[in-house]
Structures are given as C-alpha cells and as structure tokens.
Protein backbone atom coordinates (compact mmCIF):
# COMPACT_ATOMS: atom_id res chain seq x y z
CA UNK A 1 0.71 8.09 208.09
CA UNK A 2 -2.58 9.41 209.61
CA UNK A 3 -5.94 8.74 208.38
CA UNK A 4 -7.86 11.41 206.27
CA UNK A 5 -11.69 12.09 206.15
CA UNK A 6 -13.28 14.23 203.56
CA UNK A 7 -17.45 14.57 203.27
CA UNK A 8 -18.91 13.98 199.78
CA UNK A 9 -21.67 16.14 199.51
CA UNK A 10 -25.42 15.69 197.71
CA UNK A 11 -24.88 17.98 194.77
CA UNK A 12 -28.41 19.66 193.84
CA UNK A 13 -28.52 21.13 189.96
CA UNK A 14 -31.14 24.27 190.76
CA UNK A 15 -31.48 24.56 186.73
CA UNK A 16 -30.38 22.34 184.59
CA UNK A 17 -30.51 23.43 180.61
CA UNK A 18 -29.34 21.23 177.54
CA UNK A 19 -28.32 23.37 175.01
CA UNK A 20 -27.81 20.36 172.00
CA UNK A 21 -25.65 17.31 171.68
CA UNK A 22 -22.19 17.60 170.44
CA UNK A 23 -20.40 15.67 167.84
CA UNK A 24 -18.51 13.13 170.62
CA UNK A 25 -21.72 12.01 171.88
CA UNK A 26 -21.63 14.35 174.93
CA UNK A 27 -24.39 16.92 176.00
CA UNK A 28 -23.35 20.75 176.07
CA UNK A 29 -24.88 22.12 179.39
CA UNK A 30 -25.42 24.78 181.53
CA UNK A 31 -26.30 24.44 185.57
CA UNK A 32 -26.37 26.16 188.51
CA UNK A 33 -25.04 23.75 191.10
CA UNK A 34 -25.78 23.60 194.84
CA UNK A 35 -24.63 21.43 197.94
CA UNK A 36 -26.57 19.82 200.91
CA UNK A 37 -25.25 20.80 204.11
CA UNK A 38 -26.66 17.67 205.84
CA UNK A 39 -26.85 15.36 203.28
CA UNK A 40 -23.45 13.36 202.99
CA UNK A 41 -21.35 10.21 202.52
CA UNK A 42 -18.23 9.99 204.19
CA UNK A 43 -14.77 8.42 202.66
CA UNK A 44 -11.54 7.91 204.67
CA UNK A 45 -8.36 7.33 203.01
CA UNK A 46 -5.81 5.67 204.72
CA UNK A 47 -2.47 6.24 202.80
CA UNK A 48 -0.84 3.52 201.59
CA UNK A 49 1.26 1.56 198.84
CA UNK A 50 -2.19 0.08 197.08
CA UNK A 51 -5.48 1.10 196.06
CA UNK A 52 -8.74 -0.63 198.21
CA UNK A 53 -11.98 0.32 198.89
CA UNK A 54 -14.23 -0.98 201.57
CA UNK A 55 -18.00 0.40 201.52
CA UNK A 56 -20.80 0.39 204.46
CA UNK A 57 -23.92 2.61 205.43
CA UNK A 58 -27.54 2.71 204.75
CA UNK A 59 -26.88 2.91 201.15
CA UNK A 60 -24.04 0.56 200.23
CA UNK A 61 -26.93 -2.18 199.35
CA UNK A 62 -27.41 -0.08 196.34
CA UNK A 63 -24.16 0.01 195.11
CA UNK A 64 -23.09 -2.50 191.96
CA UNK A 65 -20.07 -2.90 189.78
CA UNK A 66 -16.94 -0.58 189.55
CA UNK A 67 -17.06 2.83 191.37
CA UNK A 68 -15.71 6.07 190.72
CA UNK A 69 -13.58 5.93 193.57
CA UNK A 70 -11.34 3.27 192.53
CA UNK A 71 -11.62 4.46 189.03
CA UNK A 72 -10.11 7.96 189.97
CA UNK A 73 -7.69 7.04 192.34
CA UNK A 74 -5.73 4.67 189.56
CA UNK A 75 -6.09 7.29 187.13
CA UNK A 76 -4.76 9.51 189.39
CA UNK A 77 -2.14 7.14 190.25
CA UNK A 78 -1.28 6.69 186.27
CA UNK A 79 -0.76 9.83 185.53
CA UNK A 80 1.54 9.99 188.83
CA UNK A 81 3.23 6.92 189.84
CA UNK A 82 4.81 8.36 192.88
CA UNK A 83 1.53 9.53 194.91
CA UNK A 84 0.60 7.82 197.38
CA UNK A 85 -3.02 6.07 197.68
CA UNK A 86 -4.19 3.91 200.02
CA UNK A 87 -7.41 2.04 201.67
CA UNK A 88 -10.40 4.03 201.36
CA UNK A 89 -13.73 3.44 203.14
CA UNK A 90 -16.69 4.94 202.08
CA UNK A 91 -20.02 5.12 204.42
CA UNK A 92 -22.57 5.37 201.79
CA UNK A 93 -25.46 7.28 202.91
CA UNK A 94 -26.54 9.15 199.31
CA UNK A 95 -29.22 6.76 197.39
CA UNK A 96 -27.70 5.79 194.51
CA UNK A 97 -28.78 6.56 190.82
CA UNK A 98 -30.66 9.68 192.53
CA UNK A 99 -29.87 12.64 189.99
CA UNK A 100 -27.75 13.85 193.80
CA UNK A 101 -24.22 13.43 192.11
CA UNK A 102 -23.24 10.77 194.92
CA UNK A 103 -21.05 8.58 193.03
CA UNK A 104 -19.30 12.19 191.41
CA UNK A 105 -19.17 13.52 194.97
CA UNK A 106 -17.35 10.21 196.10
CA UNK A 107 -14.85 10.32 193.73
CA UNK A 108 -14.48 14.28 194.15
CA UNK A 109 -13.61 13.55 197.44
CA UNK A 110 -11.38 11.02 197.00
CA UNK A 111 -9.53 12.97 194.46
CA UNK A 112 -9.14 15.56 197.56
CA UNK A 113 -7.93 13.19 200.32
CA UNK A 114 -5.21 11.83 197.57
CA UNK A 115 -4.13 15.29 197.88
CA UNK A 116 -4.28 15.81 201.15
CA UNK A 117 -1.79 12.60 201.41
CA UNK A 118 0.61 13.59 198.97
CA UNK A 119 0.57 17.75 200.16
CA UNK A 120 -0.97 18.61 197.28
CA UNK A 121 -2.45 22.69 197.94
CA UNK A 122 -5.26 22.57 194.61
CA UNK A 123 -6.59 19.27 194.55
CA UNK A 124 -9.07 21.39 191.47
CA UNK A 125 -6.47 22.34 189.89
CA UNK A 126 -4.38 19.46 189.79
CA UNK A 127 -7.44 16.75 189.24
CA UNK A 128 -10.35 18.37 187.40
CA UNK A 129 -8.75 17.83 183.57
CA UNK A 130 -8.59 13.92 185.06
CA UNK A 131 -11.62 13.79 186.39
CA UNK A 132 -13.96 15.59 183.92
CA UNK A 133 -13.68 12.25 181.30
CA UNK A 134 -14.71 9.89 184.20
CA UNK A 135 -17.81 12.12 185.07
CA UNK A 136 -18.95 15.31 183.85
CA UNK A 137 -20.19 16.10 187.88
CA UNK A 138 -17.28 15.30 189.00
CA UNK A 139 -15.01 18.40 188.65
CA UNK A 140 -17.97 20.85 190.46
CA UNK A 141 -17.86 18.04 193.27
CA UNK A 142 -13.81 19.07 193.46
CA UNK A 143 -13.35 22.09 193.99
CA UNK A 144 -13.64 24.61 197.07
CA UNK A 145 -14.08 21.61 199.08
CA UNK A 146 -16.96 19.95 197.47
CA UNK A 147 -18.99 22.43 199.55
CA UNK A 148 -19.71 25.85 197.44
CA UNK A 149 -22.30 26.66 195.22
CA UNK A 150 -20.99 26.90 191.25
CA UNK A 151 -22.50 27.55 187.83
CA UNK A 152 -21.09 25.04 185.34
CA UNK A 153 -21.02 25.06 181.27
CA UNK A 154 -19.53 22.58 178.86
CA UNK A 155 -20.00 19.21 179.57
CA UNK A 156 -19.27 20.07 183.29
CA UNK A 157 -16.21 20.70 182.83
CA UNK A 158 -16.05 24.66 183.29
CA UNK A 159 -16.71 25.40 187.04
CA UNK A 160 -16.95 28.93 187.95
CA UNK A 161 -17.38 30.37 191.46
CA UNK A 162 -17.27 34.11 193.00
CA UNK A 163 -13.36 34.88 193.66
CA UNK A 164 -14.72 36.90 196.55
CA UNK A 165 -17.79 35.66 198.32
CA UNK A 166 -20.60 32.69 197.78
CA UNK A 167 -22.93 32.83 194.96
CA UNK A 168 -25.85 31.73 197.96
CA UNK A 169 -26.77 33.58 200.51
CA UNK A 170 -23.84 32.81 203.38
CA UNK A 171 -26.58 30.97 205.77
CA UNK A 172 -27.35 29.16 202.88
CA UNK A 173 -31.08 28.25 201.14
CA UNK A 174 -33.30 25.60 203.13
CA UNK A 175 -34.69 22.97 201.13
CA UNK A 176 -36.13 19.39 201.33
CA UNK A 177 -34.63 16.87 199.33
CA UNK A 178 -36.78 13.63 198.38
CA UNK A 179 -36.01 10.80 196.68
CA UNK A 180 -39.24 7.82 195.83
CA UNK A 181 -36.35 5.20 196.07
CA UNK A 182 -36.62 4.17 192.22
CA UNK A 183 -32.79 4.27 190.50
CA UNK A 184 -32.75 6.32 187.22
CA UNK A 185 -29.93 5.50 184.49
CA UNK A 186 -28.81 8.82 182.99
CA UNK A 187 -27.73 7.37 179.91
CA UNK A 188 -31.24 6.43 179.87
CA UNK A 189 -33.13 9.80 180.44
CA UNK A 190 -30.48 11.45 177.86
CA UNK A 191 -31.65 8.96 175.16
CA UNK A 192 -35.04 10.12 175.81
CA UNK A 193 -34.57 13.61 175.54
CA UNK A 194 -33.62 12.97 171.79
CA UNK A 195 -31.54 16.82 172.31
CA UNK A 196 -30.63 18.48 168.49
CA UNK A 197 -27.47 18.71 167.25
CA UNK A 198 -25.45 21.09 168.88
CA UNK A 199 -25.27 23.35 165.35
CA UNK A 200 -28.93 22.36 165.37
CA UNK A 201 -30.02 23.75 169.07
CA UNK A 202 -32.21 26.76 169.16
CA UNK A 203 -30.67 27.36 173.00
CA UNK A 204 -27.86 29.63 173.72
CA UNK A 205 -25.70 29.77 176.74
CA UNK A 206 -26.72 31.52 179.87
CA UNK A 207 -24.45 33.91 181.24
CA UNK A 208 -23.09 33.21 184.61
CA UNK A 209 -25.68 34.48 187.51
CA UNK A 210 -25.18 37.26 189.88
CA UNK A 211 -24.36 36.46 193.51
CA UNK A 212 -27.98 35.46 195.22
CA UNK A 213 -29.14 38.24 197.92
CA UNK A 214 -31.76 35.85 199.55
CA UNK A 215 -34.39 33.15 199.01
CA UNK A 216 -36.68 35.31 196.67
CA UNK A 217 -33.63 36.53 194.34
CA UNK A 218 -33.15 32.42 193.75
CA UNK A 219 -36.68 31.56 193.39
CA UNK A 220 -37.34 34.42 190.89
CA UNK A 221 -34.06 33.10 188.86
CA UNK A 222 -35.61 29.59 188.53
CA UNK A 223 -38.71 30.31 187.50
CA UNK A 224 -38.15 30.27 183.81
CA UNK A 225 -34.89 28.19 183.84
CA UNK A 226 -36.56 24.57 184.31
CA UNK A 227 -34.07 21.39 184.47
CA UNK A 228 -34.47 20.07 180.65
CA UNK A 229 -34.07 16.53 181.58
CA UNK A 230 -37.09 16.58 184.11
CA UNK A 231 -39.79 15.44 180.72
CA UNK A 232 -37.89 12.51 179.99
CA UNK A 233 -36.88 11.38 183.30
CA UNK A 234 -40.78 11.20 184.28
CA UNK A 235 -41.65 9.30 181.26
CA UNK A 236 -38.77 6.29 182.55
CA UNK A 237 -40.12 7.14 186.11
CA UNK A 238 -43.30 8.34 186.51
CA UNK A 239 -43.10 8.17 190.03
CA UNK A 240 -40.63 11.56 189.92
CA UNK A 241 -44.11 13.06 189.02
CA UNK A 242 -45.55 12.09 192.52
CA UNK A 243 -42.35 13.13 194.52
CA UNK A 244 -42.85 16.82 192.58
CA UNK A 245 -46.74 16.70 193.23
CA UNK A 246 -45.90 15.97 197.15
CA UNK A 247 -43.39 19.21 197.31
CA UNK A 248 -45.26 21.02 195.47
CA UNK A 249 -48.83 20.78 197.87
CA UNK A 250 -46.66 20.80 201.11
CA UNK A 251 -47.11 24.09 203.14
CA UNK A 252 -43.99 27.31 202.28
CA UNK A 253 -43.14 25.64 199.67
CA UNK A 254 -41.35 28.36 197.25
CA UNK A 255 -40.17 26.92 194.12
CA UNK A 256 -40.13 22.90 193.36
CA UNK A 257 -37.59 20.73 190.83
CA UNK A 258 -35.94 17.97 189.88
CA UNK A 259 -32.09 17.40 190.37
CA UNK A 260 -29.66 16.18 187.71
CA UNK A 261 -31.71 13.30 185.61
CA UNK A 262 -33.73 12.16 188.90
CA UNK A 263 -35.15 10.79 190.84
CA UNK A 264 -34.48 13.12 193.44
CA UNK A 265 -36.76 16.43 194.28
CA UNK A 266 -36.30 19.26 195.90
CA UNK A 267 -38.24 22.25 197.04
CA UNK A 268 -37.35 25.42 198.40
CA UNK A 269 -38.42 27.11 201.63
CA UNK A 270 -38.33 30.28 203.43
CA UNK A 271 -36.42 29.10 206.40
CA UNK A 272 -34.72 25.56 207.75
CA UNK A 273 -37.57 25.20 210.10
CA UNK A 274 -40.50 25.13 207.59
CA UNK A 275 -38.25 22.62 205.51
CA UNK A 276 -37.90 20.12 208.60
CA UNK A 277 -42.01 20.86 209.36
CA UNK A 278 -42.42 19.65 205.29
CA UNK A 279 -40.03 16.90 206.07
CA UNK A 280 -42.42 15.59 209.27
CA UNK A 281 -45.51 16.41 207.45
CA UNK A 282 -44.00 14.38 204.45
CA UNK A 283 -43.47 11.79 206.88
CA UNK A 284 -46.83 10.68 208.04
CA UNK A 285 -47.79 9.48 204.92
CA UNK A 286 -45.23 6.70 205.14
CA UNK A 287 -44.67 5.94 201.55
CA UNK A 288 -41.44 4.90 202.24
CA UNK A 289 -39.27 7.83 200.47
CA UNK A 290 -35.80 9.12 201.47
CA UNK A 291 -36.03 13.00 202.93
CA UNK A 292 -33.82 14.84 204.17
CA UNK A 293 -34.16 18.71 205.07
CA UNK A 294 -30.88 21.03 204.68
CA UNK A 295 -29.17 23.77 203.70
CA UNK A 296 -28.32 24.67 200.10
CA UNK A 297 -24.88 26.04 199.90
C-alpha cells in the first residue's frame, strides 16, 4: 500500500475565554481557533498490520512519555478492529508544551491518514466523538484538513466552521509566532486559574463570530475578548511576560496574545512582510527564542 503524508498544523487560539469549571473536572470554553500556514510537523503513515511510531526533527528532543499519536490510532483501532494502521513517522518541528496544539495537531492528523488508508471520506465525522476524550484540541485539529479557521465551545468538542467560505480573510492574517523555549503544563496553568463553578461563573457564551473582512475586523474583535488563561500562565512562567513585552514594542504590530495556556505568543500584522521584518528584528537580539512568521488561516 502507498505511503500517506498529512501536515499537523500550529493551532493559534485568537481568544480564549473560560466560562467556569464543570462538574467532571473539565473547563467549559469558548475560542476562536486559527492555523499557521508555515508552521508544521509532518507524520507519514505507512499502512500496515501494527501500530509504530518513529519520531525525528528539531523538536523530537522535547518529546517524553506516551503520545497522542499512538494513543489515537489504538483507540481508533478498538473501536474498529478491521482498519488498517500502520508505521507512522512524525518529523517534529512544533516545540512542545507551547500552548500551539502540537501534540493535538499530531494526533488530528493521524486520525486523518488512518482514514485516508482505510477510504474513509469524513475523517471529522467519523473520529471527533473518539478523539475529543483524549484531547479537547484535538477535534478542531480534525476537521477540514487541520487547516481552517473554527470557533469552538464545550470542552472543544463543538467545532463550527462557515458551510460556505473561511471565517479569515482567504489570504489569510500575518502573524509572528514566538515561543521563549520554557514548557508549560496545562494542567498546571488550569489549577491556577482557580475558574468558579460552572453554575457559579458570571461568563456567558459568546455567540459564534461573523466571517472576518480583513485584519482590522479581527483586531477590533480581540480587543475585549483576552485569552483567560494568559494571568495564570505568567505567574508559572513569567518569562511569557517578556515574549508579550517583545511583540508588543516591535514595529506594525496590531494586536498581541497568548495561545492556548502558553508559552507561545503571537502578534498580528498588517501584511506577511512586516511579520518576517518583526521576525529579523526579533532576531538580533539573540535570546535564543523559537519564531516563526506566517499566515493565520
């Protein structure tokens, strides 16, 4: 059988709001969820009677015990003995424990070269209700190719995208992603948000947004929709306050946050070409970080 290759995109949460803790321990949530055109790991699949997984890149240092890959792929295998799996091989480029969904990205996509190997058409459809128990991030990683803006609610579990048309701008939003290189447990920034009861929360649910006309319409839908776990996650990490210090000073700079429960930034520009000049100016001061500039979308 031939080999399959799927891209596991850098999720980006644009806004990420808590709206209280539920009764099973999980966080209700809502967040408007982007992808990074140029910021990837790669996974391969060849099918097969077994389940392996072989890891390389720049990144696989930084990976330690059992990963979401194998994790799906047997539960997807339990709940269907007769698909077919394989040897999978993951080129890990994402930093890991970065608030970037990599791990939930990894396992989206190889949740969608499973079905590609068995000629399965909805890889969302036939995966998320799997999925969503193994990682919240994981069903907005599955669907439309792990490469299409979504709002999601719930835990994560409730995905929603435009039937007709993207919810970003079709060339997509330039940005500069940065992460200082310092893993952040999300269990751990959770715990330190302390979030009320669920009965308890003063919050109620956002509505879904509006397809984005351009840069401005996004910016202006941010500014008062803040990611909730950004307070914590700089008390466990107070370098994340220096990354969003950095973005903040560097030249076009539109609109700066944090992504998921950190460490990685991200700020906003006009156009790809004033990202890549904050990327280079970033540079010079050498402190080490990961950057990357891309499109949102």
């Amino acid at each position: 059988m031939p080999e399959f290759t799927e891209r596991a995109s850098a999720k980006i949460n644009l806004t990420l709001e808590i709206l209280g803790r539920r009764p099973d321990g999980y966080h209700e949530l809502t967040s408007l969820v982007a992808f990074a055109a140029d910021a990837a790991d790669t996974l391969t699949l060849t099918p097969g009677p077994g389940i392996s997984l072989v890891t390389d890149g720049p990144e696989a240092a930084g990976l330690d015990g059992e990963n979401l890959i194998a994790t799906v792929a047997a539960a997807a295998r339990a709940a269907n003995p007769r698909l077919t799996v394989g040897a999978f091989h993951l080129t890990k480029r994402l930093p890991v424990a970065s608030g970037i969904g990599g791990g939930s990205a990894d396992a989206a996509a190889a949740l969608r070269l499973i079905a590609r190997a068995n000629a399965i058409e909805d890889p969302e459809s036939a995966f998320s209700a799997l999925a969503a128990p193994i990682g919240a991030d994981i069903p907005v990683c599955l669907g439309a190719g792990g490469r299409r803006a979504a709002f999601m609610s719930g835990i994560g579990e409730r995905v929603w995208r435009p039937v007709n048309g993207e919810l970003l701008p079709g060339d997509g939003i330039a940005a500069l992603l940065v992460n200082p290189r310092v893993g952040v447990a999300t269990g751990a920034v959770f715990k330190a948000l302390a979030a009320a009861p669920l009965e308890d929360a003063p919050k109620a649910a956002r509505s879904t947004p509006a397809p984005f006309e351009d840069t401005s319409e996004l910016v202006s839908y941010l500014d008062d929709r803040p990611n909730d776990l950004e307070a914590p996650a700089r008390r466990i990490a107070p370098v994340i306050g220096e990354v969003l210090d950095a973005l903040t000073a560097l030249p076009g700079a539109r609109a700066v946050r944090m992504s998921g429960s950190g460490a990685t930034c991200f700020a906003i520009f006009d156009d790809h070409d004033s990202a890549e000049a904050a990327a280079e100016r970033l540079a010079t001061r050498d402190r080490g970080w990961w950057a990357v500039a891309t499109l949102l979308i």
